[in-house]
N, C-alpha and C. Protein backbone atom coordinates (compact mmCIF):
# COMPACT_ATOMS: atom_id res chain seq x y z
N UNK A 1 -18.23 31.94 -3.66
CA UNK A 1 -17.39 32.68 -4.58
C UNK A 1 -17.47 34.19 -4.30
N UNK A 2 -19.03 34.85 -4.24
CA UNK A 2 -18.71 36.33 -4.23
C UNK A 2 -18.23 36.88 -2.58
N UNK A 3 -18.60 35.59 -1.42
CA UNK A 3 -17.90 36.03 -0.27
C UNK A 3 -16.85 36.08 -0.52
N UNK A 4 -16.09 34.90 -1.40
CA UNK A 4 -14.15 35.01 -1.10
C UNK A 4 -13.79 36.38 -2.17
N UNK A 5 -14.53 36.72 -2.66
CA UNK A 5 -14.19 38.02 -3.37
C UNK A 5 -14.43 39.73 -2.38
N UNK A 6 -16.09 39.36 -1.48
CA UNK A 6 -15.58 40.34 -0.85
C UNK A 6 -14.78 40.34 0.17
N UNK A 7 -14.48 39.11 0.46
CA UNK A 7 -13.04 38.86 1.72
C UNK A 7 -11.94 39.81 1.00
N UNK A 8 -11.57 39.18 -0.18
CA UNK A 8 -10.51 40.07 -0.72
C UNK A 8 -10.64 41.27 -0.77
N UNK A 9 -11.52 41.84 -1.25
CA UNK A 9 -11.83 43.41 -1.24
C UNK A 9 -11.57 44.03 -0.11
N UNK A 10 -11.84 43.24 1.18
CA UNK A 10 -12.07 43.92 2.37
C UNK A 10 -10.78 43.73 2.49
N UNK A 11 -9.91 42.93 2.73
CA UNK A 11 -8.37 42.99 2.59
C UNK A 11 -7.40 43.51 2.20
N UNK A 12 -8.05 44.17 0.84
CA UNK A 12 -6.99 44.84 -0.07
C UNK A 12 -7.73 46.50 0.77
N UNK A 13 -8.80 46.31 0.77
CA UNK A 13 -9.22 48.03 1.13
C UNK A 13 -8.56 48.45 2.68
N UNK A 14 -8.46 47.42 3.56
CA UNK A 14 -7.71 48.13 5.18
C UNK A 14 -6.40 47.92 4.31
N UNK A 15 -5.81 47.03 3.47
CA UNK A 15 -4.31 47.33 3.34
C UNK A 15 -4.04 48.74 2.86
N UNK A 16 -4.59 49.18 1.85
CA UNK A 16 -4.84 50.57 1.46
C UNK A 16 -4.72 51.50 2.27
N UNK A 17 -5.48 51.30 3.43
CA UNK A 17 -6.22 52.45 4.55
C UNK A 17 -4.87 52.26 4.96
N UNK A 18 -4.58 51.35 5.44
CA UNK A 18 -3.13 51.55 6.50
C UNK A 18 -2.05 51.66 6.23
N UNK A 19 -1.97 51.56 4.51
CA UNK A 19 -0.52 52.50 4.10
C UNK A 19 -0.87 53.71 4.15
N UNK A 20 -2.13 54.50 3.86
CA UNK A 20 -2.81 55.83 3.43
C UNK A 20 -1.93 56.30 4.64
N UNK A 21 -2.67 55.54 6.35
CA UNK A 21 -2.30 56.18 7.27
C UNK A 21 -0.84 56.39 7.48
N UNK A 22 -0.28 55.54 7.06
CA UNK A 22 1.33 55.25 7.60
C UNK A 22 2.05 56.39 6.87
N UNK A 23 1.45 57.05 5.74
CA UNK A 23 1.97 57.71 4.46
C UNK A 23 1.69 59.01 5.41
N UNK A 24 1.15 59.03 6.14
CA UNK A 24 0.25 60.67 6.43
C UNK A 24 1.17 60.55 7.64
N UNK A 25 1.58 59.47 8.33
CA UNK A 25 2.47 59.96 9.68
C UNK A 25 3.91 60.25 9.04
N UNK A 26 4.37 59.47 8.02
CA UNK A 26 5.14 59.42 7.53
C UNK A 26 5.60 61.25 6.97
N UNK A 27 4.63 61.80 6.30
CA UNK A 27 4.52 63.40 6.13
C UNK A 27 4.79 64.29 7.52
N UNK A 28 3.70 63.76 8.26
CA UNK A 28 4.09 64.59 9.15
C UNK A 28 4.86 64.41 9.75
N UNK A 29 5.53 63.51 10.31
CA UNK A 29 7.13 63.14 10.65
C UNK A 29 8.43 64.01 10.21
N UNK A 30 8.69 63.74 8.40
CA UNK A 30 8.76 65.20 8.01
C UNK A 30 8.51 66.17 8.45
N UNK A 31 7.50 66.58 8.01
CA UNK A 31 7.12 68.63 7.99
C UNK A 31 7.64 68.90 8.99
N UNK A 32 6.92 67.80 10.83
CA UNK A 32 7.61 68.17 11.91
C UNK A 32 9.09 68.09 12.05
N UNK A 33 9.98 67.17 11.61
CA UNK A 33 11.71 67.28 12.02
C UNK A 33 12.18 68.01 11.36
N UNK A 34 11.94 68.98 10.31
CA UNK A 34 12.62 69.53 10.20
C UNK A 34 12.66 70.77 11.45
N UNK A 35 11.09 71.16 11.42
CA UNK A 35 10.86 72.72 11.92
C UNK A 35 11.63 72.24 13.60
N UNK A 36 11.69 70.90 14.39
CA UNK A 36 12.06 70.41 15.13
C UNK A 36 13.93 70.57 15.20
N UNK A 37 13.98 70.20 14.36
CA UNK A 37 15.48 70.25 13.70
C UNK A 37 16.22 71.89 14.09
N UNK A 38 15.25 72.56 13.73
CA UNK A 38 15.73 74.02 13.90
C UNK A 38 15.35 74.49 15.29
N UNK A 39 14.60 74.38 16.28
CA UNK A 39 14.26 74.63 17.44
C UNK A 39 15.20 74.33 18.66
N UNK A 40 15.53 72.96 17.96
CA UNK A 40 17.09 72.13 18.95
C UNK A 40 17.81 73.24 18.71
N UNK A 41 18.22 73.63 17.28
CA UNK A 41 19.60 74.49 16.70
C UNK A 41 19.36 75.71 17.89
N UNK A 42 17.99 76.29 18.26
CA UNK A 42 17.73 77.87 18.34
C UNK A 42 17.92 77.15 20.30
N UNK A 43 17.74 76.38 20.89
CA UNK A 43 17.72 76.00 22.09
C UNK A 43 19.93 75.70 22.67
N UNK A 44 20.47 75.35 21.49
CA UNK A 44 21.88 75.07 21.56
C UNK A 44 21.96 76.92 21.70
N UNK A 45 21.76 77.40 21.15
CA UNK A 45 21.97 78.82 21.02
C UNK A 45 21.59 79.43 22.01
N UNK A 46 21.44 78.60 23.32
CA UNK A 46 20.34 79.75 24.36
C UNK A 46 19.16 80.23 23.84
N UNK A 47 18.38 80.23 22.51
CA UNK A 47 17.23 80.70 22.48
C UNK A 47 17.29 82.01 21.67
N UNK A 48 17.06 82.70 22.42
CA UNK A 48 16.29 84.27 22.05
C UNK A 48 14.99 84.18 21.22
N UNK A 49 14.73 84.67 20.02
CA UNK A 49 13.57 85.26 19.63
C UNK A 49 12.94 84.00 18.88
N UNK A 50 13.85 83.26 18.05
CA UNK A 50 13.10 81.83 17.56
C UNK A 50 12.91 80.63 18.59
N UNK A 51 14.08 80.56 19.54
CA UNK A 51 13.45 80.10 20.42
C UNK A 51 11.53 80.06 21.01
N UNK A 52 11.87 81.25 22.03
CA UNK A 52 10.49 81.80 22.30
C UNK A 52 9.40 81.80 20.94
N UNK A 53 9.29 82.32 19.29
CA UNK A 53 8.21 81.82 18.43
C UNK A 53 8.14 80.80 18.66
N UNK A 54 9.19 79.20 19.16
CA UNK A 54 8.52 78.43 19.11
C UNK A 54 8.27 77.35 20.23
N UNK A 55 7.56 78.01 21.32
CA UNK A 55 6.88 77.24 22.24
C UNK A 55 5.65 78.17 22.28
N UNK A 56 4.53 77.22 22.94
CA UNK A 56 3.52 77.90 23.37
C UNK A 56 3.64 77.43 24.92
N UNK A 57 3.81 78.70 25.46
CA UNK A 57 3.91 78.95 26.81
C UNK A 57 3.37 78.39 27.64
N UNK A 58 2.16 79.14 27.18
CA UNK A 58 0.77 78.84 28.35
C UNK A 58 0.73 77.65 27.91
N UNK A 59 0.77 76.54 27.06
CA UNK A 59 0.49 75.00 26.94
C UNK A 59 1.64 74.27 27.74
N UNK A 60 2.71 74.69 27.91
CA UNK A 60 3.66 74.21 28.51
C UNK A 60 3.90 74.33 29.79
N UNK A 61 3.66 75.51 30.19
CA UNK A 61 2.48 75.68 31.87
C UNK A 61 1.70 74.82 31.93
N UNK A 62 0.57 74.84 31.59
CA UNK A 62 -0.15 73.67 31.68
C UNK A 62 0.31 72.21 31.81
N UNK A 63 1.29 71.94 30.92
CA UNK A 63 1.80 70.34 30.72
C UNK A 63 2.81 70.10 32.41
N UNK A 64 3.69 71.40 32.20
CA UNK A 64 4.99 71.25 33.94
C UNK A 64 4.03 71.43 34.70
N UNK A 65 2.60 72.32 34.99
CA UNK A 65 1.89 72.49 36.05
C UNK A 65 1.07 70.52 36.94
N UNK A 66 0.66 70.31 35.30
CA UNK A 66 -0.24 68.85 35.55
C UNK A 66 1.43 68.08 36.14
N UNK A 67 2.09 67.76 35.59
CA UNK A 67 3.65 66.48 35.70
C UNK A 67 3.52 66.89 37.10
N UNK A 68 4.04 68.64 37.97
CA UNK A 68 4.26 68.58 39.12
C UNK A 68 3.32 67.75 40.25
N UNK A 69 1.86 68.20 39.95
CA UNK A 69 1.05 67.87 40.64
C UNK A 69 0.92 66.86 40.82
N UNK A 70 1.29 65.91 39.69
CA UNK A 70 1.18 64.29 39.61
C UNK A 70 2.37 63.64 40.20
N UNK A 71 3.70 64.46 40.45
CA UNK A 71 4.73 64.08 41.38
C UNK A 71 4.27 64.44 42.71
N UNK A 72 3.40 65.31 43.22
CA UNK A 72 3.59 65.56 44.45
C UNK A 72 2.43 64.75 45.13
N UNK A 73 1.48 63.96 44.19
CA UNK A 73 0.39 63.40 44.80
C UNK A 73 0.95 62.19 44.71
N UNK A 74 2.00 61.94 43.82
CA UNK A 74 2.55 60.42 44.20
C UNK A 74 3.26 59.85 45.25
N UNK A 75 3.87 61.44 46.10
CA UNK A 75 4.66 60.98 47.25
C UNK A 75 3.66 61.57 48.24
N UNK A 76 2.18 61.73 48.15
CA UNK A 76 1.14 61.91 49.32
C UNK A 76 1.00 63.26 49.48
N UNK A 77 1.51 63.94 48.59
CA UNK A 77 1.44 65.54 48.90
C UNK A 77 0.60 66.54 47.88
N UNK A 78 0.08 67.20 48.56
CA UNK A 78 -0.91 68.34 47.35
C UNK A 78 -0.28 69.23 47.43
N UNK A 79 0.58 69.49 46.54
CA UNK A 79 1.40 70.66 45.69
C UNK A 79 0.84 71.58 45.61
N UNK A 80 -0.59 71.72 45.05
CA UNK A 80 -1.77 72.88 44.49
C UNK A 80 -1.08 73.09 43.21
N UNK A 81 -0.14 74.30 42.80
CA UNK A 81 0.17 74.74 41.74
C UNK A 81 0.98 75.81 41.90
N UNK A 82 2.61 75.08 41.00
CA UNK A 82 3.22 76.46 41.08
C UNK A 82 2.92 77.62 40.56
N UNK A 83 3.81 78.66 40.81
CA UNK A 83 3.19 80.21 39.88
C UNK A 83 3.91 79.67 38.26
N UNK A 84 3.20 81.16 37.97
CA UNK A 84 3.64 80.97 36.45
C UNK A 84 4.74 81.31 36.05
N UNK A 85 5.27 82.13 37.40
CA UNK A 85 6.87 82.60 37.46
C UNK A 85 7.99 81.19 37.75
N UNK A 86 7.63 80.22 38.66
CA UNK A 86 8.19 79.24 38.75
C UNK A 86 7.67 78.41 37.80
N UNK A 87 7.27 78.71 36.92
CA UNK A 87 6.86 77.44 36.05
C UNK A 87 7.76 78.24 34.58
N UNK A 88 7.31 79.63 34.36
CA UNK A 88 8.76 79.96 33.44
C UNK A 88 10.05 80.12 33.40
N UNK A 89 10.63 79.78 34.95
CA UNK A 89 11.49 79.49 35.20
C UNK A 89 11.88 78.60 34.60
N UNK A 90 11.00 77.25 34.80
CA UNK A 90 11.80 75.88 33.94
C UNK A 90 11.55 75.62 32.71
N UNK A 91 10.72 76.62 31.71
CA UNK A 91 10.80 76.77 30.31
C UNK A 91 11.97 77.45 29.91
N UNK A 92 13.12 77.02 29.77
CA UNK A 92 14.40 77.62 29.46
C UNK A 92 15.08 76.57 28.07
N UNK A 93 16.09 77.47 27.08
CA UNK A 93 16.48 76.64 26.37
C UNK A 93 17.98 75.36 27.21
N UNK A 94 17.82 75.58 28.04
CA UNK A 94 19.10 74.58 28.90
C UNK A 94 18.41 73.04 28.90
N UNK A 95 17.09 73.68 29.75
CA UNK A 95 15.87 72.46 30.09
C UNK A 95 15.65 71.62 28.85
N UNK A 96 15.38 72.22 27.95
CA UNK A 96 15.23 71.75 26.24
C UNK A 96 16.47 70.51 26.15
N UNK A 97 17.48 71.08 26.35
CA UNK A 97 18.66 70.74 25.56
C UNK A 97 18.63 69.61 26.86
N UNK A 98 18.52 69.46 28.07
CA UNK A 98 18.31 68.67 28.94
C UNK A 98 17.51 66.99 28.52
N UNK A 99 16.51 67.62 27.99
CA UNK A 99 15.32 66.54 28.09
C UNK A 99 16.13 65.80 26.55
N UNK A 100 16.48 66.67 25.32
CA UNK A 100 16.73 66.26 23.63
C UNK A 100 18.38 65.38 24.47
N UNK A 101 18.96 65.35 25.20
CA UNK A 101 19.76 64.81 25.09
C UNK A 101 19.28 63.10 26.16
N UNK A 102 18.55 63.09 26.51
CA UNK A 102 17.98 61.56 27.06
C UNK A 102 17.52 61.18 25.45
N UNK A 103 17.21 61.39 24.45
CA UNK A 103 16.37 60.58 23.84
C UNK A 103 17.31 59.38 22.94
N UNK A 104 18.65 59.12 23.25
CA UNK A 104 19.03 58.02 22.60
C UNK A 104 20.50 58.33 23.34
N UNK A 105 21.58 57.16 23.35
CA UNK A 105 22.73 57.57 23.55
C UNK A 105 23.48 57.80 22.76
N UNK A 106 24.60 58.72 22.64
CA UNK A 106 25.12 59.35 21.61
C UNK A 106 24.19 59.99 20.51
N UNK A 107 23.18 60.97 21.09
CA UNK A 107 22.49 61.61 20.42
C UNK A 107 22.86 63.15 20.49
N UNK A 108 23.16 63.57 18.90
CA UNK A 108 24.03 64.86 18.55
C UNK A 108 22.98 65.96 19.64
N UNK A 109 24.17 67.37 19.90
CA UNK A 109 23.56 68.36 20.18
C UNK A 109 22.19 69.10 19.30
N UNK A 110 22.84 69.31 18.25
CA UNK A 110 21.82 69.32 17.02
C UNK A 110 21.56 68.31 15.90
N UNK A 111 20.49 67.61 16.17
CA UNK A 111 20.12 67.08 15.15
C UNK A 111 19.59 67.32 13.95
N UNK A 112 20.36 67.01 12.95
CA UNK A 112 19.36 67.07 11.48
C UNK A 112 18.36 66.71 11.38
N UNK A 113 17.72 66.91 10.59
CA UNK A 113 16.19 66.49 10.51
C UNK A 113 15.61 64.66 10.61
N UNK A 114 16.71 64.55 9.29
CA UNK A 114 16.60 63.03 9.18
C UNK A 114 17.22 62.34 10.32
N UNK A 115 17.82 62.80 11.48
CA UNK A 115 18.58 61.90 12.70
C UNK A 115 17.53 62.09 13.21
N UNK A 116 16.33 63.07 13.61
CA UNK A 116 15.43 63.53 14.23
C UNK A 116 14.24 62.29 14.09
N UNK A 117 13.64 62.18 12.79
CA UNK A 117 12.50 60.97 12.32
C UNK A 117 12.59 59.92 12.80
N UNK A 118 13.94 58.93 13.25
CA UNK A 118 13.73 57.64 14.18
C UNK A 118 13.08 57.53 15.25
N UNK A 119 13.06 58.78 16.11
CA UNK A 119 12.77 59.13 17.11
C UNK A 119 11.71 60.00 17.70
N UNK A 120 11.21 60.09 16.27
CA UNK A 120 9.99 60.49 16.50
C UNK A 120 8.67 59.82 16.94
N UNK A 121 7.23 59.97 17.53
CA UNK A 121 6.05 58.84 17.69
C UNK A 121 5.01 60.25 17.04
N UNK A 122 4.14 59.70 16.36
CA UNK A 122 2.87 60.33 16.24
C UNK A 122 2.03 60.31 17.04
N UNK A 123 1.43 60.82 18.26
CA UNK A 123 0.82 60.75 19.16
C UNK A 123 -1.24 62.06 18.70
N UNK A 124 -1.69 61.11 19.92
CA UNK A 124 -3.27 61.99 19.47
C UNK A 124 -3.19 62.05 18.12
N UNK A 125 -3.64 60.57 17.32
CA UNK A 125 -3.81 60.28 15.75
C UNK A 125 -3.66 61.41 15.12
N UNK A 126 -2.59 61.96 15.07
CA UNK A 126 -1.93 63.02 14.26
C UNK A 126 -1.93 64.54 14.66
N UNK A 127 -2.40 64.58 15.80
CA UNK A 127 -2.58 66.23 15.61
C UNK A 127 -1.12 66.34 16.43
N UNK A 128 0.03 65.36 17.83
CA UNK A 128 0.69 66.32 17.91
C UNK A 128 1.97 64.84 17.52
N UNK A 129 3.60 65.32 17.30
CA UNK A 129 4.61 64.36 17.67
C UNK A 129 5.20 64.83 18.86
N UNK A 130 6.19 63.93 19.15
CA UNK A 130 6.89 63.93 20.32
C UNK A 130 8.11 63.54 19.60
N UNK A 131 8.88 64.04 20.31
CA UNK A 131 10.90 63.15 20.54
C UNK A 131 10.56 62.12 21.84
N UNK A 132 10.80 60.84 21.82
CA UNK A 132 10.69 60.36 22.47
C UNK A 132 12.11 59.39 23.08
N UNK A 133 12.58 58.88 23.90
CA UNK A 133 13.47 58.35 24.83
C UNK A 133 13.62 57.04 24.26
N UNK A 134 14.52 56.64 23.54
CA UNK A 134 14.76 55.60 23.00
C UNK A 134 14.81 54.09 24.10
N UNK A 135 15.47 54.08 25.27
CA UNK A 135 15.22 53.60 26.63
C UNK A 135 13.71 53.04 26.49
N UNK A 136 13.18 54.09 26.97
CA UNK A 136 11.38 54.18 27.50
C UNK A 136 10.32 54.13 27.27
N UNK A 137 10.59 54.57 25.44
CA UNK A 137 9.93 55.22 25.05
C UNK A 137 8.61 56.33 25.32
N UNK A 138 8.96 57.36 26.81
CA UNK A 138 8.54 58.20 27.15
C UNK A 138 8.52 59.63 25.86
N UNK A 139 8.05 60.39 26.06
CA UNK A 139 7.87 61.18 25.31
C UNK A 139 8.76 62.27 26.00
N UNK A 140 9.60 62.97 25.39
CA UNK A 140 11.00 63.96 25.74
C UNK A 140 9.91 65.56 25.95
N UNK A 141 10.12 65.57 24.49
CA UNK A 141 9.62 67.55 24.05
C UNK A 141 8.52 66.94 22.86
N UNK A 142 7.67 67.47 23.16
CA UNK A 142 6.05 67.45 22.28
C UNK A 142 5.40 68.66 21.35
N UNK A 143 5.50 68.61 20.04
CA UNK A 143 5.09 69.24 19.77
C UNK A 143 4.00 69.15 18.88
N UNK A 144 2.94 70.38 18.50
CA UNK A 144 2.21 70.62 17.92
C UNK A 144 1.90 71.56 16.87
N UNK A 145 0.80 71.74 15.96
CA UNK A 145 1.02 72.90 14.71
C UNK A 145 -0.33 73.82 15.59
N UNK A 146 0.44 74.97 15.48
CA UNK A 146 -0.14 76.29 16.38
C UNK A 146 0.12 77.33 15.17
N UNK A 147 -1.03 78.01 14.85
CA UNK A 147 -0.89 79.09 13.79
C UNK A 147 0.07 78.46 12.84
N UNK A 148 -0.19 77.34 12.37
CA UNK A 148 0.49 76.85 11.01
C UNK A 148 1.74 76.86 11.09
N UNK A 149 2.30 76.48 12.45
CA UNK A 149 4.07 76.61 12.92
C UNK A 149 4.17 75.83 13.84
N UNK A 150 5.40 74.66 13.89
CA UNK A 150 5.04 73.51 14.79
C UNK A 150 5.79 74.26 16.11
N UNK A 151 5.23 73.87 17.32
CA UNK A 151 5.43 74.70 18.56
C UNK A 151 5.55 73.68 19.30
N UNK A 152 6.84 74.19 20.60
CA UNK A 152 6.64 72.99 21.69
C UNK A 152 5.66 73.12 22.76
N UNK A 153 4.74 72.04 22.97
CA UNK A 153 3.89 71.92 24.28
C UNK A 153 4.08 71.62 24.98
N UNK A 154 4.97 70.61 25.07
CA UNK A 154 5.00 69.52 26.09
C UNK A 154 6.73 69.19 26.49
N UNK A 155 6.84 69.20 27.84
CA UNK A 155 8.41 69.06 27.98
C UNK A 155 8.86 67.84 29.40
N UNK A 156 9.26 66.77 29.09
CA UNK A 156 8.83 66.17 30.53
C UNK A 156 9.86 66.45 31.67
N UNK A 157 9.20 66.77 32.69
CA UNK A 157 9.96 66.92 33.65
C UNK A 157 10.49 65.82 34.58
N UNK A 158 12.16 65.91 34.97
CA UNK A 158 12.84 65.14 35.50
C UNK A 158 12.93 65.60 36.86
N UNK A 159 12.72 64.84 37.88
CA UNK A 159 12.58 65.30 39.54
C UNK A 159 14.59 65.61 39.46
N UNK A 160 14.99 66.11 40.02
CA UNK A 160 16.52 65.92 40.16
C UNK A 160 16.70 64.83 41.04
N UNK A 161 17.70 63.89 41.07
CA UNK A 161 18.76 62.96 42.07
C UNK A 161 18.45 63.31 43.34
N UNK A 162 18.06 62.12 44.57
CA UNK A 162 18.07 62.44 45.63
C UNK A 162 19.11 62.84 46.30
N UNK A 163 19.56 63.60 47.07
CA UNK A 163 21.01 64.03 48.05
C UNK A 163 21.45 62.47 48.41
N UNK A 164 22.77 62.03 48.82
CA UNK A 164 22.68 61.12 49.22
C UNK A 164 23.24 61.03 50.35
């Protein structure tokens, strides 16, 4: 008797835990599409100044620096590392608007917030989301909360089409 009682207990307590959790991605899903929501808007716009507040640079260097290297060791080649000039080269709001338009077909230029949340994944148990590729479910544009402002880190890079 008091096992089938703490069976239940233990049952009802992970059911608990795993709405708790689902409730907390569920928030941040929110908080993030909206501020997401507006970054697309500032990237349709070419960018300028809200654009740029919201990436972190140097993390996004980092993210195109690692992708290249991992393309060039896949076709047998050591890349080393581009500069940081060719690597801000391809932090542009075009590139943005590049990657947000793979993530579903017939997916708006700007998305609202709430078109934004289907397509979202909670990735690294909450600290960052992603837009992810409805296809692939690869991860598009990644972001994270940097000085209490969600920022993009992460942007995946597409090799271009071979010549044919």
């Amino acid at each position: 008797m008091v096992r089938r009682m703490l069976r239940k207990v233990s049952v009802i307590a992970l059911c608990v835990l795993a709405l708790g959790l689902e409730g907390c991605a569920l928030g941040l899903r929110s908080k993030g599409s909206t501020a997401i929501a507006r970054f697309l808007a500032a990237a349709q716009g070419d960018g300028g100044a809200s654009f740029e507040a919201s990436l972190d640079r140097p993390a996004l260097r980092s993210d195109l620096r690692e992708q290249l290297a991992a393309l060039g060791r896949s076709h047998g080649v050591d890349v080393g590392g581009p500069s940081e000039f060719a690597l801000d080269r391809m932090i542009t709001p075009m590139a943005v608007r590049q990657a947000a338009a793979r993530v579903a077909p017939g997916w708006p230029a700007t998305p609202t917030a709430q078109q934004i949340v289907p397509h979202m994944k909670v990735v690294e148990g909450g600290k960052r989301v992603c837009l992810e590729e409805a296809a692939t479910k690869r991860c598009l544009l990644t972001f994270a909360r940097r000085d209490d402002k969600w920022r993009l880190i992460g942007l995946a890079f597409t090799p271009p089409a071979a010549a044919p």
